[in-house]
PDB file of N, CA and C in Angstrom:
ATOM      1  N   UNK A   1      -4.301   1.703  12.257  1.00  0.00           N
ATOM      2  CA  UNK A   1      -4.381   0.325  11.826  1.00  0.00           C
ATOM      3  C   UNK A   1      -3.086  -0.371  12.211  1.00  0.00           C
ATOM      4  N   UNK A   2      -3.017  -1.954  12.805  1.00  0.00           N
ATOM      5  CA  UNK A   2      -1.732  -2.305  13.309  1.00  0.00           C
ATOM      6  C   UNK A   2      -1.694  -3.576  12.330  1.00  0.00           C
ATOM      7  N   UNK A   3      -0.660  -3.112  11.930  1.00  0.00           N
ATOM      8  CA  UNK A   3      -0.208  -4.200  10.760  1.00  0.00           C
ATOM      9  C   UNK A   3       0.871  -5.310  10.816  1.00  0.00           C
ATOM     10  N   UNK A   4       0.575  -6.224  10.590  1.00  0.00           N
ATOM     11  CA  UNK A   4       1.534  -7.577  10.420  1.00  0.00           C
ATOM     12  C   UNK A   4       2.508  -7.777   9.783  1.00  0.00           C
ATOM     13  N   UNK A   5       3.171  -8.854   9.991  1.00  0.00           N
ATOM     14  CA  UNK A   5       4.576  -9.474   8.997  1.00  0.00           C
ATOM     15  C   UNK A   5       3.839  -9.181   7.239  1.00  0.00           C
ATOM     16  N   UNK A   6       3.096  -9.807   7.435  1.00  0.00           N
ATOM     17  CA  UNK A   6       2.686 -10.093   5.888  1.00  0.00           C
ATOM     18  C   UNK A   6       2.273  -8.804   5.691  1.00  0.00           C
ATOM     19  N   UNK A   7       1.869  -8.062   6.007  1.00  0.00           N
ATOM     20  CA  UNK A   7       1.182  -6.813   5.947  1.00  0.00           C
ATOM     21  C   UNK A   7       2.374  -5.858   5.165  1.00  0.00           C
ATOM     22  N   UNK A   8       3.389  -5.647   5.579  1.00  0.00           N
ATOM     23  CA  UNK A   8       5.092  -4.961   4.989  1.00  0.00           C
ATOM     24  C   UNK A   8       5.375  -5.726   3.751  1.00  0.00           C
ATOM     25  N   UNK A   9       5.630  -7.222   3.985  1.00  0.00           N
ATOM     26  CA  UNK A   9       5.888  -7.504   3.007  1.00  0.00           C
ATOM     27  C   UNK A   9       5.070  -7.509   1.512  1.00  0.00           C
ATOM     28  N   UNK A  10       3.982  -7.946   1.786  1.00  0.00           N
ATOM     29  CA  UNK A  10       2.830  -7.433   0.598  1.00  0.00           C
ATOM     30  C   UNK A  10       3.021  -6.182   0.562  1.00  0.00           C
ATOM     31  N   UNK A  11       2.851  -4.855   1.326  1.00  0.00           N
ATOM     32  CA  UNK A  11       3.284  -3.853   0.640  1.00  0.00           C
ATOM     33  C   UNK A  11       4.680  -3.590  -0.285  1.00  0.00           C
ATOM     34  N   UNK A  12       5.840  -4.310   0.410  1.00  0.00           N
ATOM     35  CA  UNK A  12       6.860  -4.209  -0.009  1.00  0.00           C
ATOM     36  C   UNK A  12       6.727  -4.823  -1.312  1.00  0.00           C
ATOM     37  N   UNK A  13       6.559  -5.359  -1.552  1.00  0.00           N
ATOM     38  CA  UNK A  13       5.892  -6.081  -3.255  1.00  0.00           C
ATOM     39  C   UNK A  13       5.295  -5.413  -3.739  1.00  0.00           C
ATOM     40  N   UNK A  14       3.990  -5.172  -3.677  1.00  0.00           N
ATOM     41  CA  UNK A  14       3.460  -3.939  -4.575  1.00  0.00           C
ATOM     42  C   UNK A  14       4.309  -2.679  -4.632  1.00  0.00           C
ATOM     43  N   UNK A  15       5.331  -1.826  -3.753  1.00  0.00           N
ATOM     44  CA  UNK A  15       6.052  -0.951  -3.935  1.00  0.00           C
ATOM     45  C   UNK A  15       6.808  -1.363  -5.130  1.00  0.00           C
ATOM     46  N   UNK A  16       7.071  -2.991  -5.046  1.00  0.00           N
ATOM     47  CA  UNK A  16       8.504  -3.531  -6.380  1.00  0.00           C
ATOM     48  C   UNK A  16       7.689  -3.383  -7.384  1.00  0.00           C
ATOM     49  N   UNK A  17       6.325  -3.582  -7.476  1.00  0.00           N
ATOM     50  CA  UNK A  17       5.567  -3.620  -8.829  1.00  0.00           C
ATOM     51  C   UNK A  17       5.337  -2.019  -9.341  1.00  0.00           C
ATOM     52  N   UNK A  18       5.198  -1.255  -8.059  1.00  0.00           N
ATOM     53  CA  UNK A  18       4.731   0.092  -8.908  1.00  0.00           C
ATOM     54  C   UNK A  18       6.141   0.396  -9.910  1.00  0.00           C
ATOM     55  N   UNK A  19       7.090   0.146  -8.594  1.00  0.00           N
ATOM     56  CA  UNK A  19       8.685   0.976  -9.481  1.00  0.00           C
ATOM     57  C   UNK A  19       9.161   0.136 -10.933  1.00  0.00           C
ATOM     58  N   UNK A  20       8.569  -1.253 -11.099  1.00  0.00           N
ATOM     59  CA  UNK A  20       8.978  -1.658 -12.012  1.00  0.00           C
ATOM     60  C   UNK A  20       7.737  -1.174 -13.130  1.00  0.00           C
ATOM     61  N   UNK A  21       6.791  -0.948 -13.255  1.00  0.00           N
ATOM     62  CA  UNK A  21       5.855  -0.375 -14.069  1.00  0.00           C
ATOM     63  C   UNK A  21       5.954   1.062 -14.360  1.00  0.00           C
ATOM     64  N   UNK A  22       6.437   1.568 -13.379  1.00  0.00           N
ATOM     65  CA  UNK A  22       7.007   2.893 -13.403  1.00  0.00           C
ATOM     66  C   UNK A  22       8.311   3.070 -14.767  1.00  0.00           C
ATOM     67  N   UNK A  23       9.315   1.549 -14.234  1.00  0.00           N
ATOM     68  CA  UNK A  23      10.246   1.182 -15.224  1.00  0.00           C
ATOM     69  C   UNK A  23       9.996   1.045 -16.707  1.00  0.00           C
ATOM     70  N   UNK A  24       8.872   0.604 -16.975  1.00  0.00           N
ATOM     71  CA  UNK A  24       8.359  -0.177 -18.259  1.00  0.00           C
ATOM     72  C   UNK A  24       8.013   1.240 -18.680  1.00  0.00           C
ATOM     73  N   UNK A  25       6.976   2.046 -18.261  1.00  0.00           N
ATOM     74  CA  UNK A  25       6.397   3.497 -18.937  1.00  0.00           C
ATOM     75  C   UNK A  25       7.061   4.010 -19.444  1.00  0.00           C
ATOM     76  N   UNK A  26       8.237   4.581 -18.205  1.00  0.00           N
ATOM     77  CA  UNK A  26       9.058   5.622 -18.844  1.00  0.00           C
ATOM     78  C   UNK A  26      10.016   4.846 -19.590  1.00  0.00           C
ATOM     79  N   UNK A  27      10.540   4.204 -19.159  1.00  0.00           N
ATOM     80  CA  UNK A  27      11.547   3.633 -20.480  1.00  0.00           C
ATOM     81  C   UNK A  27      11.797   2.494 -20.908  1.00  0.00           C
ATOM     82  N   UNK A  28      10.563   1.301 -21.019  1.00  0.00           N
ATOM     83  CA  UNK A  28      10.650   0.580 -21.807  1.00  0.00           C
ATOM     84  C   UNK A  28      11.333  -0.756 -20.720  1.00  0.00           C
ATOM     85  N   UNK A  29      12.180  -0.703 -19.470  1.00  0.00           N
ATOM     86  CA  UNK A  29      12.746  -1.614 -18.949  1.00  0.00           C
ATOM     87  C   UNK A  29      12.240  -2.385 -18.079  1.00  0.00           C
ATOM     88  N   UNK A  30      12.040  -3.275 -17.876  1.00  0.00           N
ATOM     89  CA  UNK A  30      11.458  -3.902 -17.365  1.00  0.00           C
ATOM     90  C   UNK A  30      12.497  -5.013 -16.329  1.00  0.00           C
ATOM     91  N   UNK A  31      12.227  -4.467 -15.437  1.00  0.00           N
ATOM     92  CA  UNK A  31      13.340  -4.594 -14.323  1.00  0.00           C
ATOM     93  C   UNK A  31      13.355  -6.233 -13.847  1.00  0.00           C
ATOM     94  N   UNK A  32      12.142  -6.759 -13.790  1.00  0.00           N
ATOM     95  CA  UNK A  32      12.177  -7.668 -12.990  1.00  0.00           C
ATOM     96  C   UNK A  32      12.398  -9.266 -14.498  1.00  0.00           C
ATOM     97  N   UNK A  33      12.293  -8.600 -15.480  1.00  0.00           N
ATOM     98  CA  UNK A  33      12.684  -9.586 -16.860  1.00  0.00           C
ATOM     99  C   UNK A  33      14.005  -9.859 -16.542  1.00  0.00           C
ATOM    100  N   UNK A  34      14.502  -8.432 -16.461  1.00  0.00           N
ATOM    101  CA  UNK A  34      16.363  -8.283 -16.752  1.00  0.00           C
ATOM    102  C   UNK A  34      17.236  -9.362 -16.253  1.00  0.00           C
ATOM    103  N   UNK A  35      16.208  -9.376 -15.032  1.00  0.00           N
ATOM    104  CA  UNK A  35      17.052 -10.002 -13.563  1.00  0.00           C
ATOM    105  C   UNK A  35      16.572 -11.370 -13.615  1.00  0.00           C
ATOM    106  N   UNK A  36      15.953 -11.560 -14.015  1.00  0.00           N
ATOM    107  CA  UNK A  36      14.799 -13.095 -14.405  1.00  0.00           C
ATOM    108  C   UNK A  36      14.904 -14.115 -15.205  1.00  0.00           C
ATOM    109  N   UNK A  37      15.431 -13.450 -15.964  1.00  0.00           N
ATOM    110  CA  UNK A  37      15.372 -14.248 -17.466  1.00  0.00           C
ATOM    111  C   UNK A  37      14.784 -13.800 -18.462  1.00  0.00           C
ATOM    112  N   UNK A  38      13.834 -12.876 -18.872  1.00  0.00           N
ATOM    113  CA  UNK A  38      12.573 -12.305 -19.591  1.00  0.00           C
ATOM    114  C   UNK A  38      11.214 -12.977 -19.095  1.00  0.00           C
ATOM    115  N   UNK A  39      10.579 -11.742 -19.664  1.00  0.00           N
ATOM    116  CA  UNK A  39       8.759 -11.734 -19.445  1.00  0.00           C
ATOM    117  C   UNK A  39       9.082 -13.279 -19.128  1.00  0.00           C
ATOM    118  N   UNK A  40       9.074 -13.860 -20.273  1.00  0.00           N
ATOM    119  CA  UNK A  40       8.506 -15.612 -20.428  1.00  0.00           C
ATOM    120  C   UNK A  40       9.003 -16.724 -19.687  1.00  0.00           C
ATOM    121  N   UNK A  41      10.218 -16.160 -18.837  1.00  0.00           N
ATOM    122  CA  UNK A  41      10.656 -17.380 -17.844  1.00  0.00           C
ATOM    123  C   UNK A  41       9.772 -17.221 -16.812  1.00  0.00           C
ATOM    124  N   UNK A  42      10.052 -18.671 -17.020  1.00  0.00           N
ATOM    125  CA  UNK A  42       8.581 -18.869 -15.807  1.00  0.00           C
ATOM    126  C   UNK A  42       9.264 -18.592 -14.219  1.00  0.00           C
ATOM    127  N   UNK A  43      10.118 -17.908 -14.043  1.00  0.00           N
ATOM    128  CA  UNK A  43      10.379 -17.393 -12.372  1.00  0.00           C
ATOM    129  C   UNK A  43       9.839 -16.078 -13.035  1.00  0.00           C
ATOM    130  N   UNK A  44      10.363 -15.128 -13.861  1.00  0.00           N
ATOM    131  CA  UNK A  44       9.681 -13.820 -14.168  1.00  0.00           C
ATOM    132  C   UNK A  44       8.281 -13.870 -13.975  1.00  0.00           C
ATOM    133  N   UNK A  45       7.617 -14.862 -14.331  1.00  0.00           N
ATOM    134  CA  UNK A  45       5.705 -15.275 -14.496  1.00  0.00           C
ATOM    135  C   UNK A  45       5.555 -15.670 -13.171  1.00  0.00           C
ATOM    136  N   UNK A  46       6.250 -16.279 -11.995  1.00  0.00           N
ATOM    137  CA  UNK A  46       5.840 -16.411 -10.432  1.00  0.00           C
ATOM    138  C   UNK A  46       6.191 -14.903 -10.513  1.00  0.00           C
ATOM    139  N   UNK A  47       7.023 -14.474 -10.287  1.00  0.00           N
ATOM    140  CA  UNK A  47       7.362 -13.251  -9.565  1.00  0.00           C
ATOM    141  C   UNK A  47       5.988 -12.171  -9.814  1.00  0.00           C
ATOM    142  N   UNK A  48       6.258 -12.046 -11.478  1.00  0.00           N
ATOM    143  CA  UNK A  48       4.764 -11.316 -11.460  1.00  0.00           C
ATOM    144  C   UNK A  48       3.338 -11.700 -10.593  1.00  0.00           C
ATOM    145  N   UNK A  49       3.786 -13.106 -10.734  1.00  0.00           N
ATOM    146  CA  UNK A  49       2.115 -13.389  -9.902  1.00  0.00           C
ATOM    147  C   UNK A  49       1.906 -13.079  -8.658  1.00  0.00           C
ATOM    148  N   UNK A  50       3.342 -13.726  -7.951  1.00  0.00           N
ATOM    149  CA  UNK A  50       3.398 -12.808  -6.659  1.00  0.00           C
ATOM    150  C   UNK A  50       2.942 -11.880  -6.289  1.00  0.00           C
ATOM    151  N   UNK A  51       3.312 -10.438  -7.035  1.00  0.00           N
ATOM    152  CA  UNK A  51       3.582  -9.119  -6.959  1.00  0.00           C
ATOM    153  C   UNK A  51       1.946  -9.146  -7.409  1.00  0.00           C
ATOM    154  N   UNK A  52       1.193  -9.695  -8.217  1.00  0.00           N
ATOM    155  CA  UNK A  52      -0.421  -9.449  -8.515  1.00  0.00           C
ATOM    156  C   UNK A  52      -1.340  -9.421  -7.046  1.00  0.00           C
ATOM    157  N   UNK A  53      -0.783 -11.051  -6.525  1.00  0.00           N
ATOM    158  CA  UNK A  53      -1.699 -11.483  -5.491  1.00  0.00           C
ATOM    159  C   UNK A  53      -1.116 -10.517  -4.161  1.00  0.00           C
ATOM    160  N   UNK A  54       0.043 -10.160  -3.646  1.00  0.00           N
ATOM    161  CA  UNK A  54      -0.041  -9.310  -3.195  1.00  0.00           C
ATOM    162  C   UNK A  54      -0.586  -7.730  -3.432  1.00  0.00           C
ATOM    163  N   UNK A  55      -0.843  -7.365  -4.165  1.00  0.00           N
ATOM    164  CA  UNK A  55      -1.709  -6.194  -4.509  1.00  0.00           C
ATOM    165  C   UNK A  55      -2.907  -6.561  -4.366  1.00  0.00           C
ATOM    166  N   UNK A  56      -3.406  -7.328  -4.330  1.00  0.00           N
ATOM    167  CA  UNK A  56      -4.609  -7.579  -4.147  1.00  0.00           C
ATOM    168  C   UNK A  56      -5.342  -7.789  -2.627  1.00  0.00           C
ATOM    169  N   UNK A  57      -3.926  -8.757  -1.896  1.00  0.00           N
ATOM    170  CA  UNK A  57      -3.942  -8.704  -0.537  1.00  0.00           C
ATOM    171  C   UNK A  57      -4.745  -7.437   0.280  1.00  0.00           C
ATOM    172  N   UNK A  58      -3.703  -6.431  -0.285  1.00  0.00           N
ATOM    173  CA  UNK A  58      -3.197  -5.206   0.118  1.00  0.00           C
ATOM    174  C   UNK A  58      -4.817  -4.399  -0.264  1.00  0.00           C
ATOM    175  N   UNK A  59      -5.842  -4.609  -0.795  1.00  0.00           N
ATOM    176  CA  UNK A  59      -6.511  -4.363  -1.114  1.00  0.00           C
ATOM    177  C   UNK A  59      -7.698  -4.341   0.623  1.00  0.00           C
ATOM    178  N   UNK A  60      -7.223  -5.551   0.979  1.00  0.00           N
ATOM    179  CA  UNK A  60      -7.793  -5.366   2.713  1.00  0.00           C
ATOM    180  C   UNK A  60      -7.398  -4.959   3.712  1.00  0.00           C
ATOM    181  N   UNK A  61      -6.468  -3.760   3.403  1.00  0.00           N
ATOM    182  CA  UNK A  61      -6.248  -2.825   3.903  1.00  0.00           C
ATOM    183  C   UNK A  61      -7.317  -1.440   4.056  1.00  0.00           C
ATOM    184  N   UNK A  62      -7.962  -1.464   3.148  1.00  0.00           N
ATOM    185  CA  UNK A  62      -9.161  -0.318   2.734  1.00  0.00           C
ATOM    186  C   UNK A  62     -10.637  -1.524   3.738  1.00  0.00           C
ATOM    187  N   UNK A  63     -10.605  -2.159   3.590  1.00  0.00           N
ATOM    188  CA  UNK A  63     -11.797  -2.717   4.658  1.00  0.00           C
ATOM    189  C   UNK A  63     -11.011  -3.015   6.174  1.00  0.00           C
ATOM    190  N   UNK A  64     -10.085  -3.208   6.278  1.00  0.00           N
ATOM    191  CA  UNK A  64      -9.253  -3.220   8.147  1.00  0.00           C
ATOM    192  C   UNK A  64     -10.050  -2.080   8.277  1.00  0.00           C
ATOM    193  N   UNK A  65      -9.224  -0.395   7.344  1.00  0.00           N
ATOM    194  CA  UNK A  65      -8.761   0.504   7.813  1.00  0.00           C
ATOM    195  C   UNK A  65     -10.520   1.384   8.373  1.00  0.00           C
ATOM    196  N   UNK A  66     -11.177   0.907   7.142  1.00  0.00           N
ATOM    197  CA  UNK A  66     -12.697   1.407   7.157  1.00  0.00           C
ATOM    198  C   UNK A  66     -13.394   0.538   9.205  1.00  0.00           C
ATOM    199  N   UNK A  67     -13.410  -0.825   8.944  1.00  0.00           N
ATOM    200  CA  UNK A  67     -13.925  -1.123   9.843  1.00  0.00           C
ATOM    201  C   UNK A  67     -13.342  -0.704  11.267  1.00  0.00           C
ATOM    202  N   UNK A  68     -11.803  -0.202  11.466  1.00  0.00           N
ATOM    203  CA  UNK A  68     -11.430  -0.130  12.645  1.00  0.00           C
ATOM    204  C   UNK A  68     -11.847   1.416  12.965  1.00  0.00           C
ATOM    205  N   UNK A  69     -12.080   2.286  11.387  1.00  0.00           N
ATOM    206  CA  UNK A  69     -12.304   3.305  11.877  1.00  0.00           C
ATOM    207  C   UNK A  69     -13.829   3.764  12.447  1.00  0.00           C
ATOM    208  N   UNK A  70     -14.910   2.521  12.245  1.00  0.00           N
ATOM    209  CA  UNK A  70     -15.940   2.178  12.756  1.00  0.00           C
ATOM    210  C   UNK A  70     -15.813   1.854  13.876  1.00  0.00           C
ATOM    211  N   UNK A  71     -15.127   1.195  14.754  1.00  0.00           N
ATOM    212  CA  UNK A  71     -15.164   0.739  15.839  1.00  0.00           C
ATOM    213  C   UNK A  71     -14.276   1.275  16.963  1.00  0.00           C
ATOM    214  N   UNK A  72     -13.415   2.381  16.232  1.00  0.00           N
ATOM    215  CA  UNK A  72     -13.167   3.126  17.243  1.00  0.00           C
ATOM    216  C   UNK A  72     -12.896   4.196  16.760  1.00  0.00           C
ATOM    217  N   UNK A  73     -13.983   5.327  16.820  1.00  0.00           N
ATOM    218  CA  UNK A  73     -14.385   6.308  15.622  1.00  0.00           C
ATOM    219  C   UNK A  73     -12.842   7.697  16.740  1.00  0.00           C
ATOM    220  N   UNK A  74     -12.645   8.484  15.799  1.00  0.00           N
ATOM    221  CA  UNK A  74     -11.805   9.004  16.286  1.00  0.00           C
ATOM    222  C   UNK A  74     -12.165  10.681  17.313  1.00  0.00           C
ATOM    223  N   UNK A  75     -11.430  10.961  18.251  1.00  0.00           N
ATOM    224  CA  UNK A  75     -12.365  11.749  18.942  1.00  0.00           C
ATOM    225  C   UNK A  75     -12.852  12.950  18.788  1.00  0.00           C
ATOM    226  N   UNK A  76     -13.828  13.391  19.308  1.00  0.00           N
ATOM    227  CA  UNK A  76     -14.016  14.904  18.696  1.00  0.00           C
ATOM    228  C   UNK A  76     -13.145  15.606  19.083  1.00  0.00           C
ATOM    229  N   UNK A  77     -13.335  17.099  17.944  1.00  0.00           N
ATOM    230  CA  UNK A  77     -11.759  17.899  18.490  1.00  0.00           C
ATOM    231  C   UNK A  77     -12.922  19.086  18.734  1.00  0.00           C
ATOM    232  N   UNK A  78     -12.924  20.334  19.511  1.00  0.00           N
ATOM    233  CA  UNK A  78     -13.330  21.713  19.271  1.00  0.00           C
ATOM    234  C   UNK A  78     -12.096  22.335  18.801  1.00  0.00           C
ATOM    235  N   UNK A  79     -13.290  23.233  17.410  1.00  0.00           N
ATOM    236  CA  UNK A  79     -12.601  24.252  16.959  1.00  0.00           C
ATOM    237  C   UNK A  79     -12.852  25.851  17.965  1.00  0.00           C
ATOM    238  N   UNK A  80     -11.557  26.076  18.031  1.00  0.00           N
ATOM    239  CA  UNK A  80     -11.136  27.588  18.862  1.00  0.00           C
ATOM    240  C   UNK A  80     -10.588  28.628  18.203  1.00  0.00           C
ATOM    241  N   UNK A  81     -11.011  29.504  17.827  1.00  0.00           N
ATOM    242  CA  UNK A  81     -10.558  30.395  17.132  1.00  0.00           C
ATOM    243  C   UNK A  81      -9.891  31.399  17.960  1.00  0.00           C
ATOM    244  N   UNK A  82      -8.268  31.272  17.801  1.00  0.00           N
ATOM    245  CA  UNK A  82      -7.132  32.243  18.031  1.00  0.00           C
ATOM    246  C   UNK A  82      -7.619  33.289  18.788  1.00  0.00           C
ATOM    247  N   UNK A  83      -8.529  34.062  18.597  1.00  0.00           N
ATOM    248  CA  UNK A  83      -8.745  35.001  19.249  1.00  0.00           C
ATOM    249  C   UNK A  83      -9.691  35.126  20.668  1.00  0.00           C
ATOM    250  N   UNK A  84     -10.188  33.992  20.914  1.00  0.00           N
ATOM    251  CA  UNK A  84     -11.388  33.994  21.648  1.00  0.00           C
ATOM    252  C   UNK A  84     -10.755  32.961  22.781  1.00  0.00           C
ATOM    253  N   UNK A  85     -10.755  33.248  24.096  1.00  0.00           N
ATOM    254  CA  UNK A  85     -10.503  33.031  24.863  1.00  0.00           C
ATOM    255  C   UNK A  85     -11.393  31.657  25.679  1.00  0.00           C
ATOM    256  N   UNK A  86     -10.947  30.425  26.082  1.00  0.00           N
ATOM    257  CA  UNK A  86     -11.543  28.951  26.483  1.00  0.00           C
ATOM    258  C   UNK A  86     -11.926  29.414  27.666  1.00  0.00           C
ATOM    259  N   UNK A  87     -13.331  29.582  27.953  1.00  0.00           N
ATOM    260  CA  UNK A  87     -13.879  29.271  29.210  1.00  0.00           C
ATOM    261  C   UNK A  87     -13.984  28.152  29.665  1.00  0.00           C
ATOM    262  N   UNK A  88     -13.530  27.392  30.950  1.00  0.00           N
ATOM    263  CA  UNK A  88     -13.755  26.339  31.110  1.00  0.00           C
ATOM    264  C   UNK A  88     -15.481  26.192  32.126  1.00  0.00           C
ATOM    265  N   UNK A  89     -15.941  25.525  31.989  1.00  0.00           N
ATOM    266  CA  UNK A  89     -17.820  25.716  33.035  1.00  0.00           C
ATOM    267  C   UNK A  89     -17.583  24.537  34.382  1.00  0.00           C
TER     268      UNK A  89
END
């Protein structure tokens, strides 16, 4: 799959959302408040939204990845077992 500008950066966002949820589980911190202002400032409430709608983006990644692997299905391999010698015909 060949991926775009936006393509990194939406991932790169959802990576900030897993590690900050990751943050909140284990210990309660919530990384992107700290730095923000809290939950309730409204740049903390874009940022989250951000970080939503990119995950969601990122979600058409699973239909790219499905349809390209439809359209250019990948090639057959033969299996050869170590011991048995490739005749070519």
């Amino acid at each position: 799959m060949r991926y775009r500008n936006w393509d990194w950066v939406a991932l790169s966002l959802v990576i900030l959302g897993a590690i900050n949820w990751g943050l909140i589980g284990l210990f309660r911190f919530d990384l992107i408040a700290v730095i923000f202002g809290g939950m309730e400032s409204v740049v903390s409430r874009i940022i989250y939204t951000i970080i939503a709608l990119a995950g969601l983006y990122c979600l058409s990644f699973i239909g790219r990845a499905t349809m390209e692997q439809h359209t250019h299905p990948a090639p057959h391999r033969h299996n050869h077992t170590p011991n048995t010698p490739h005749h070519p015909n």
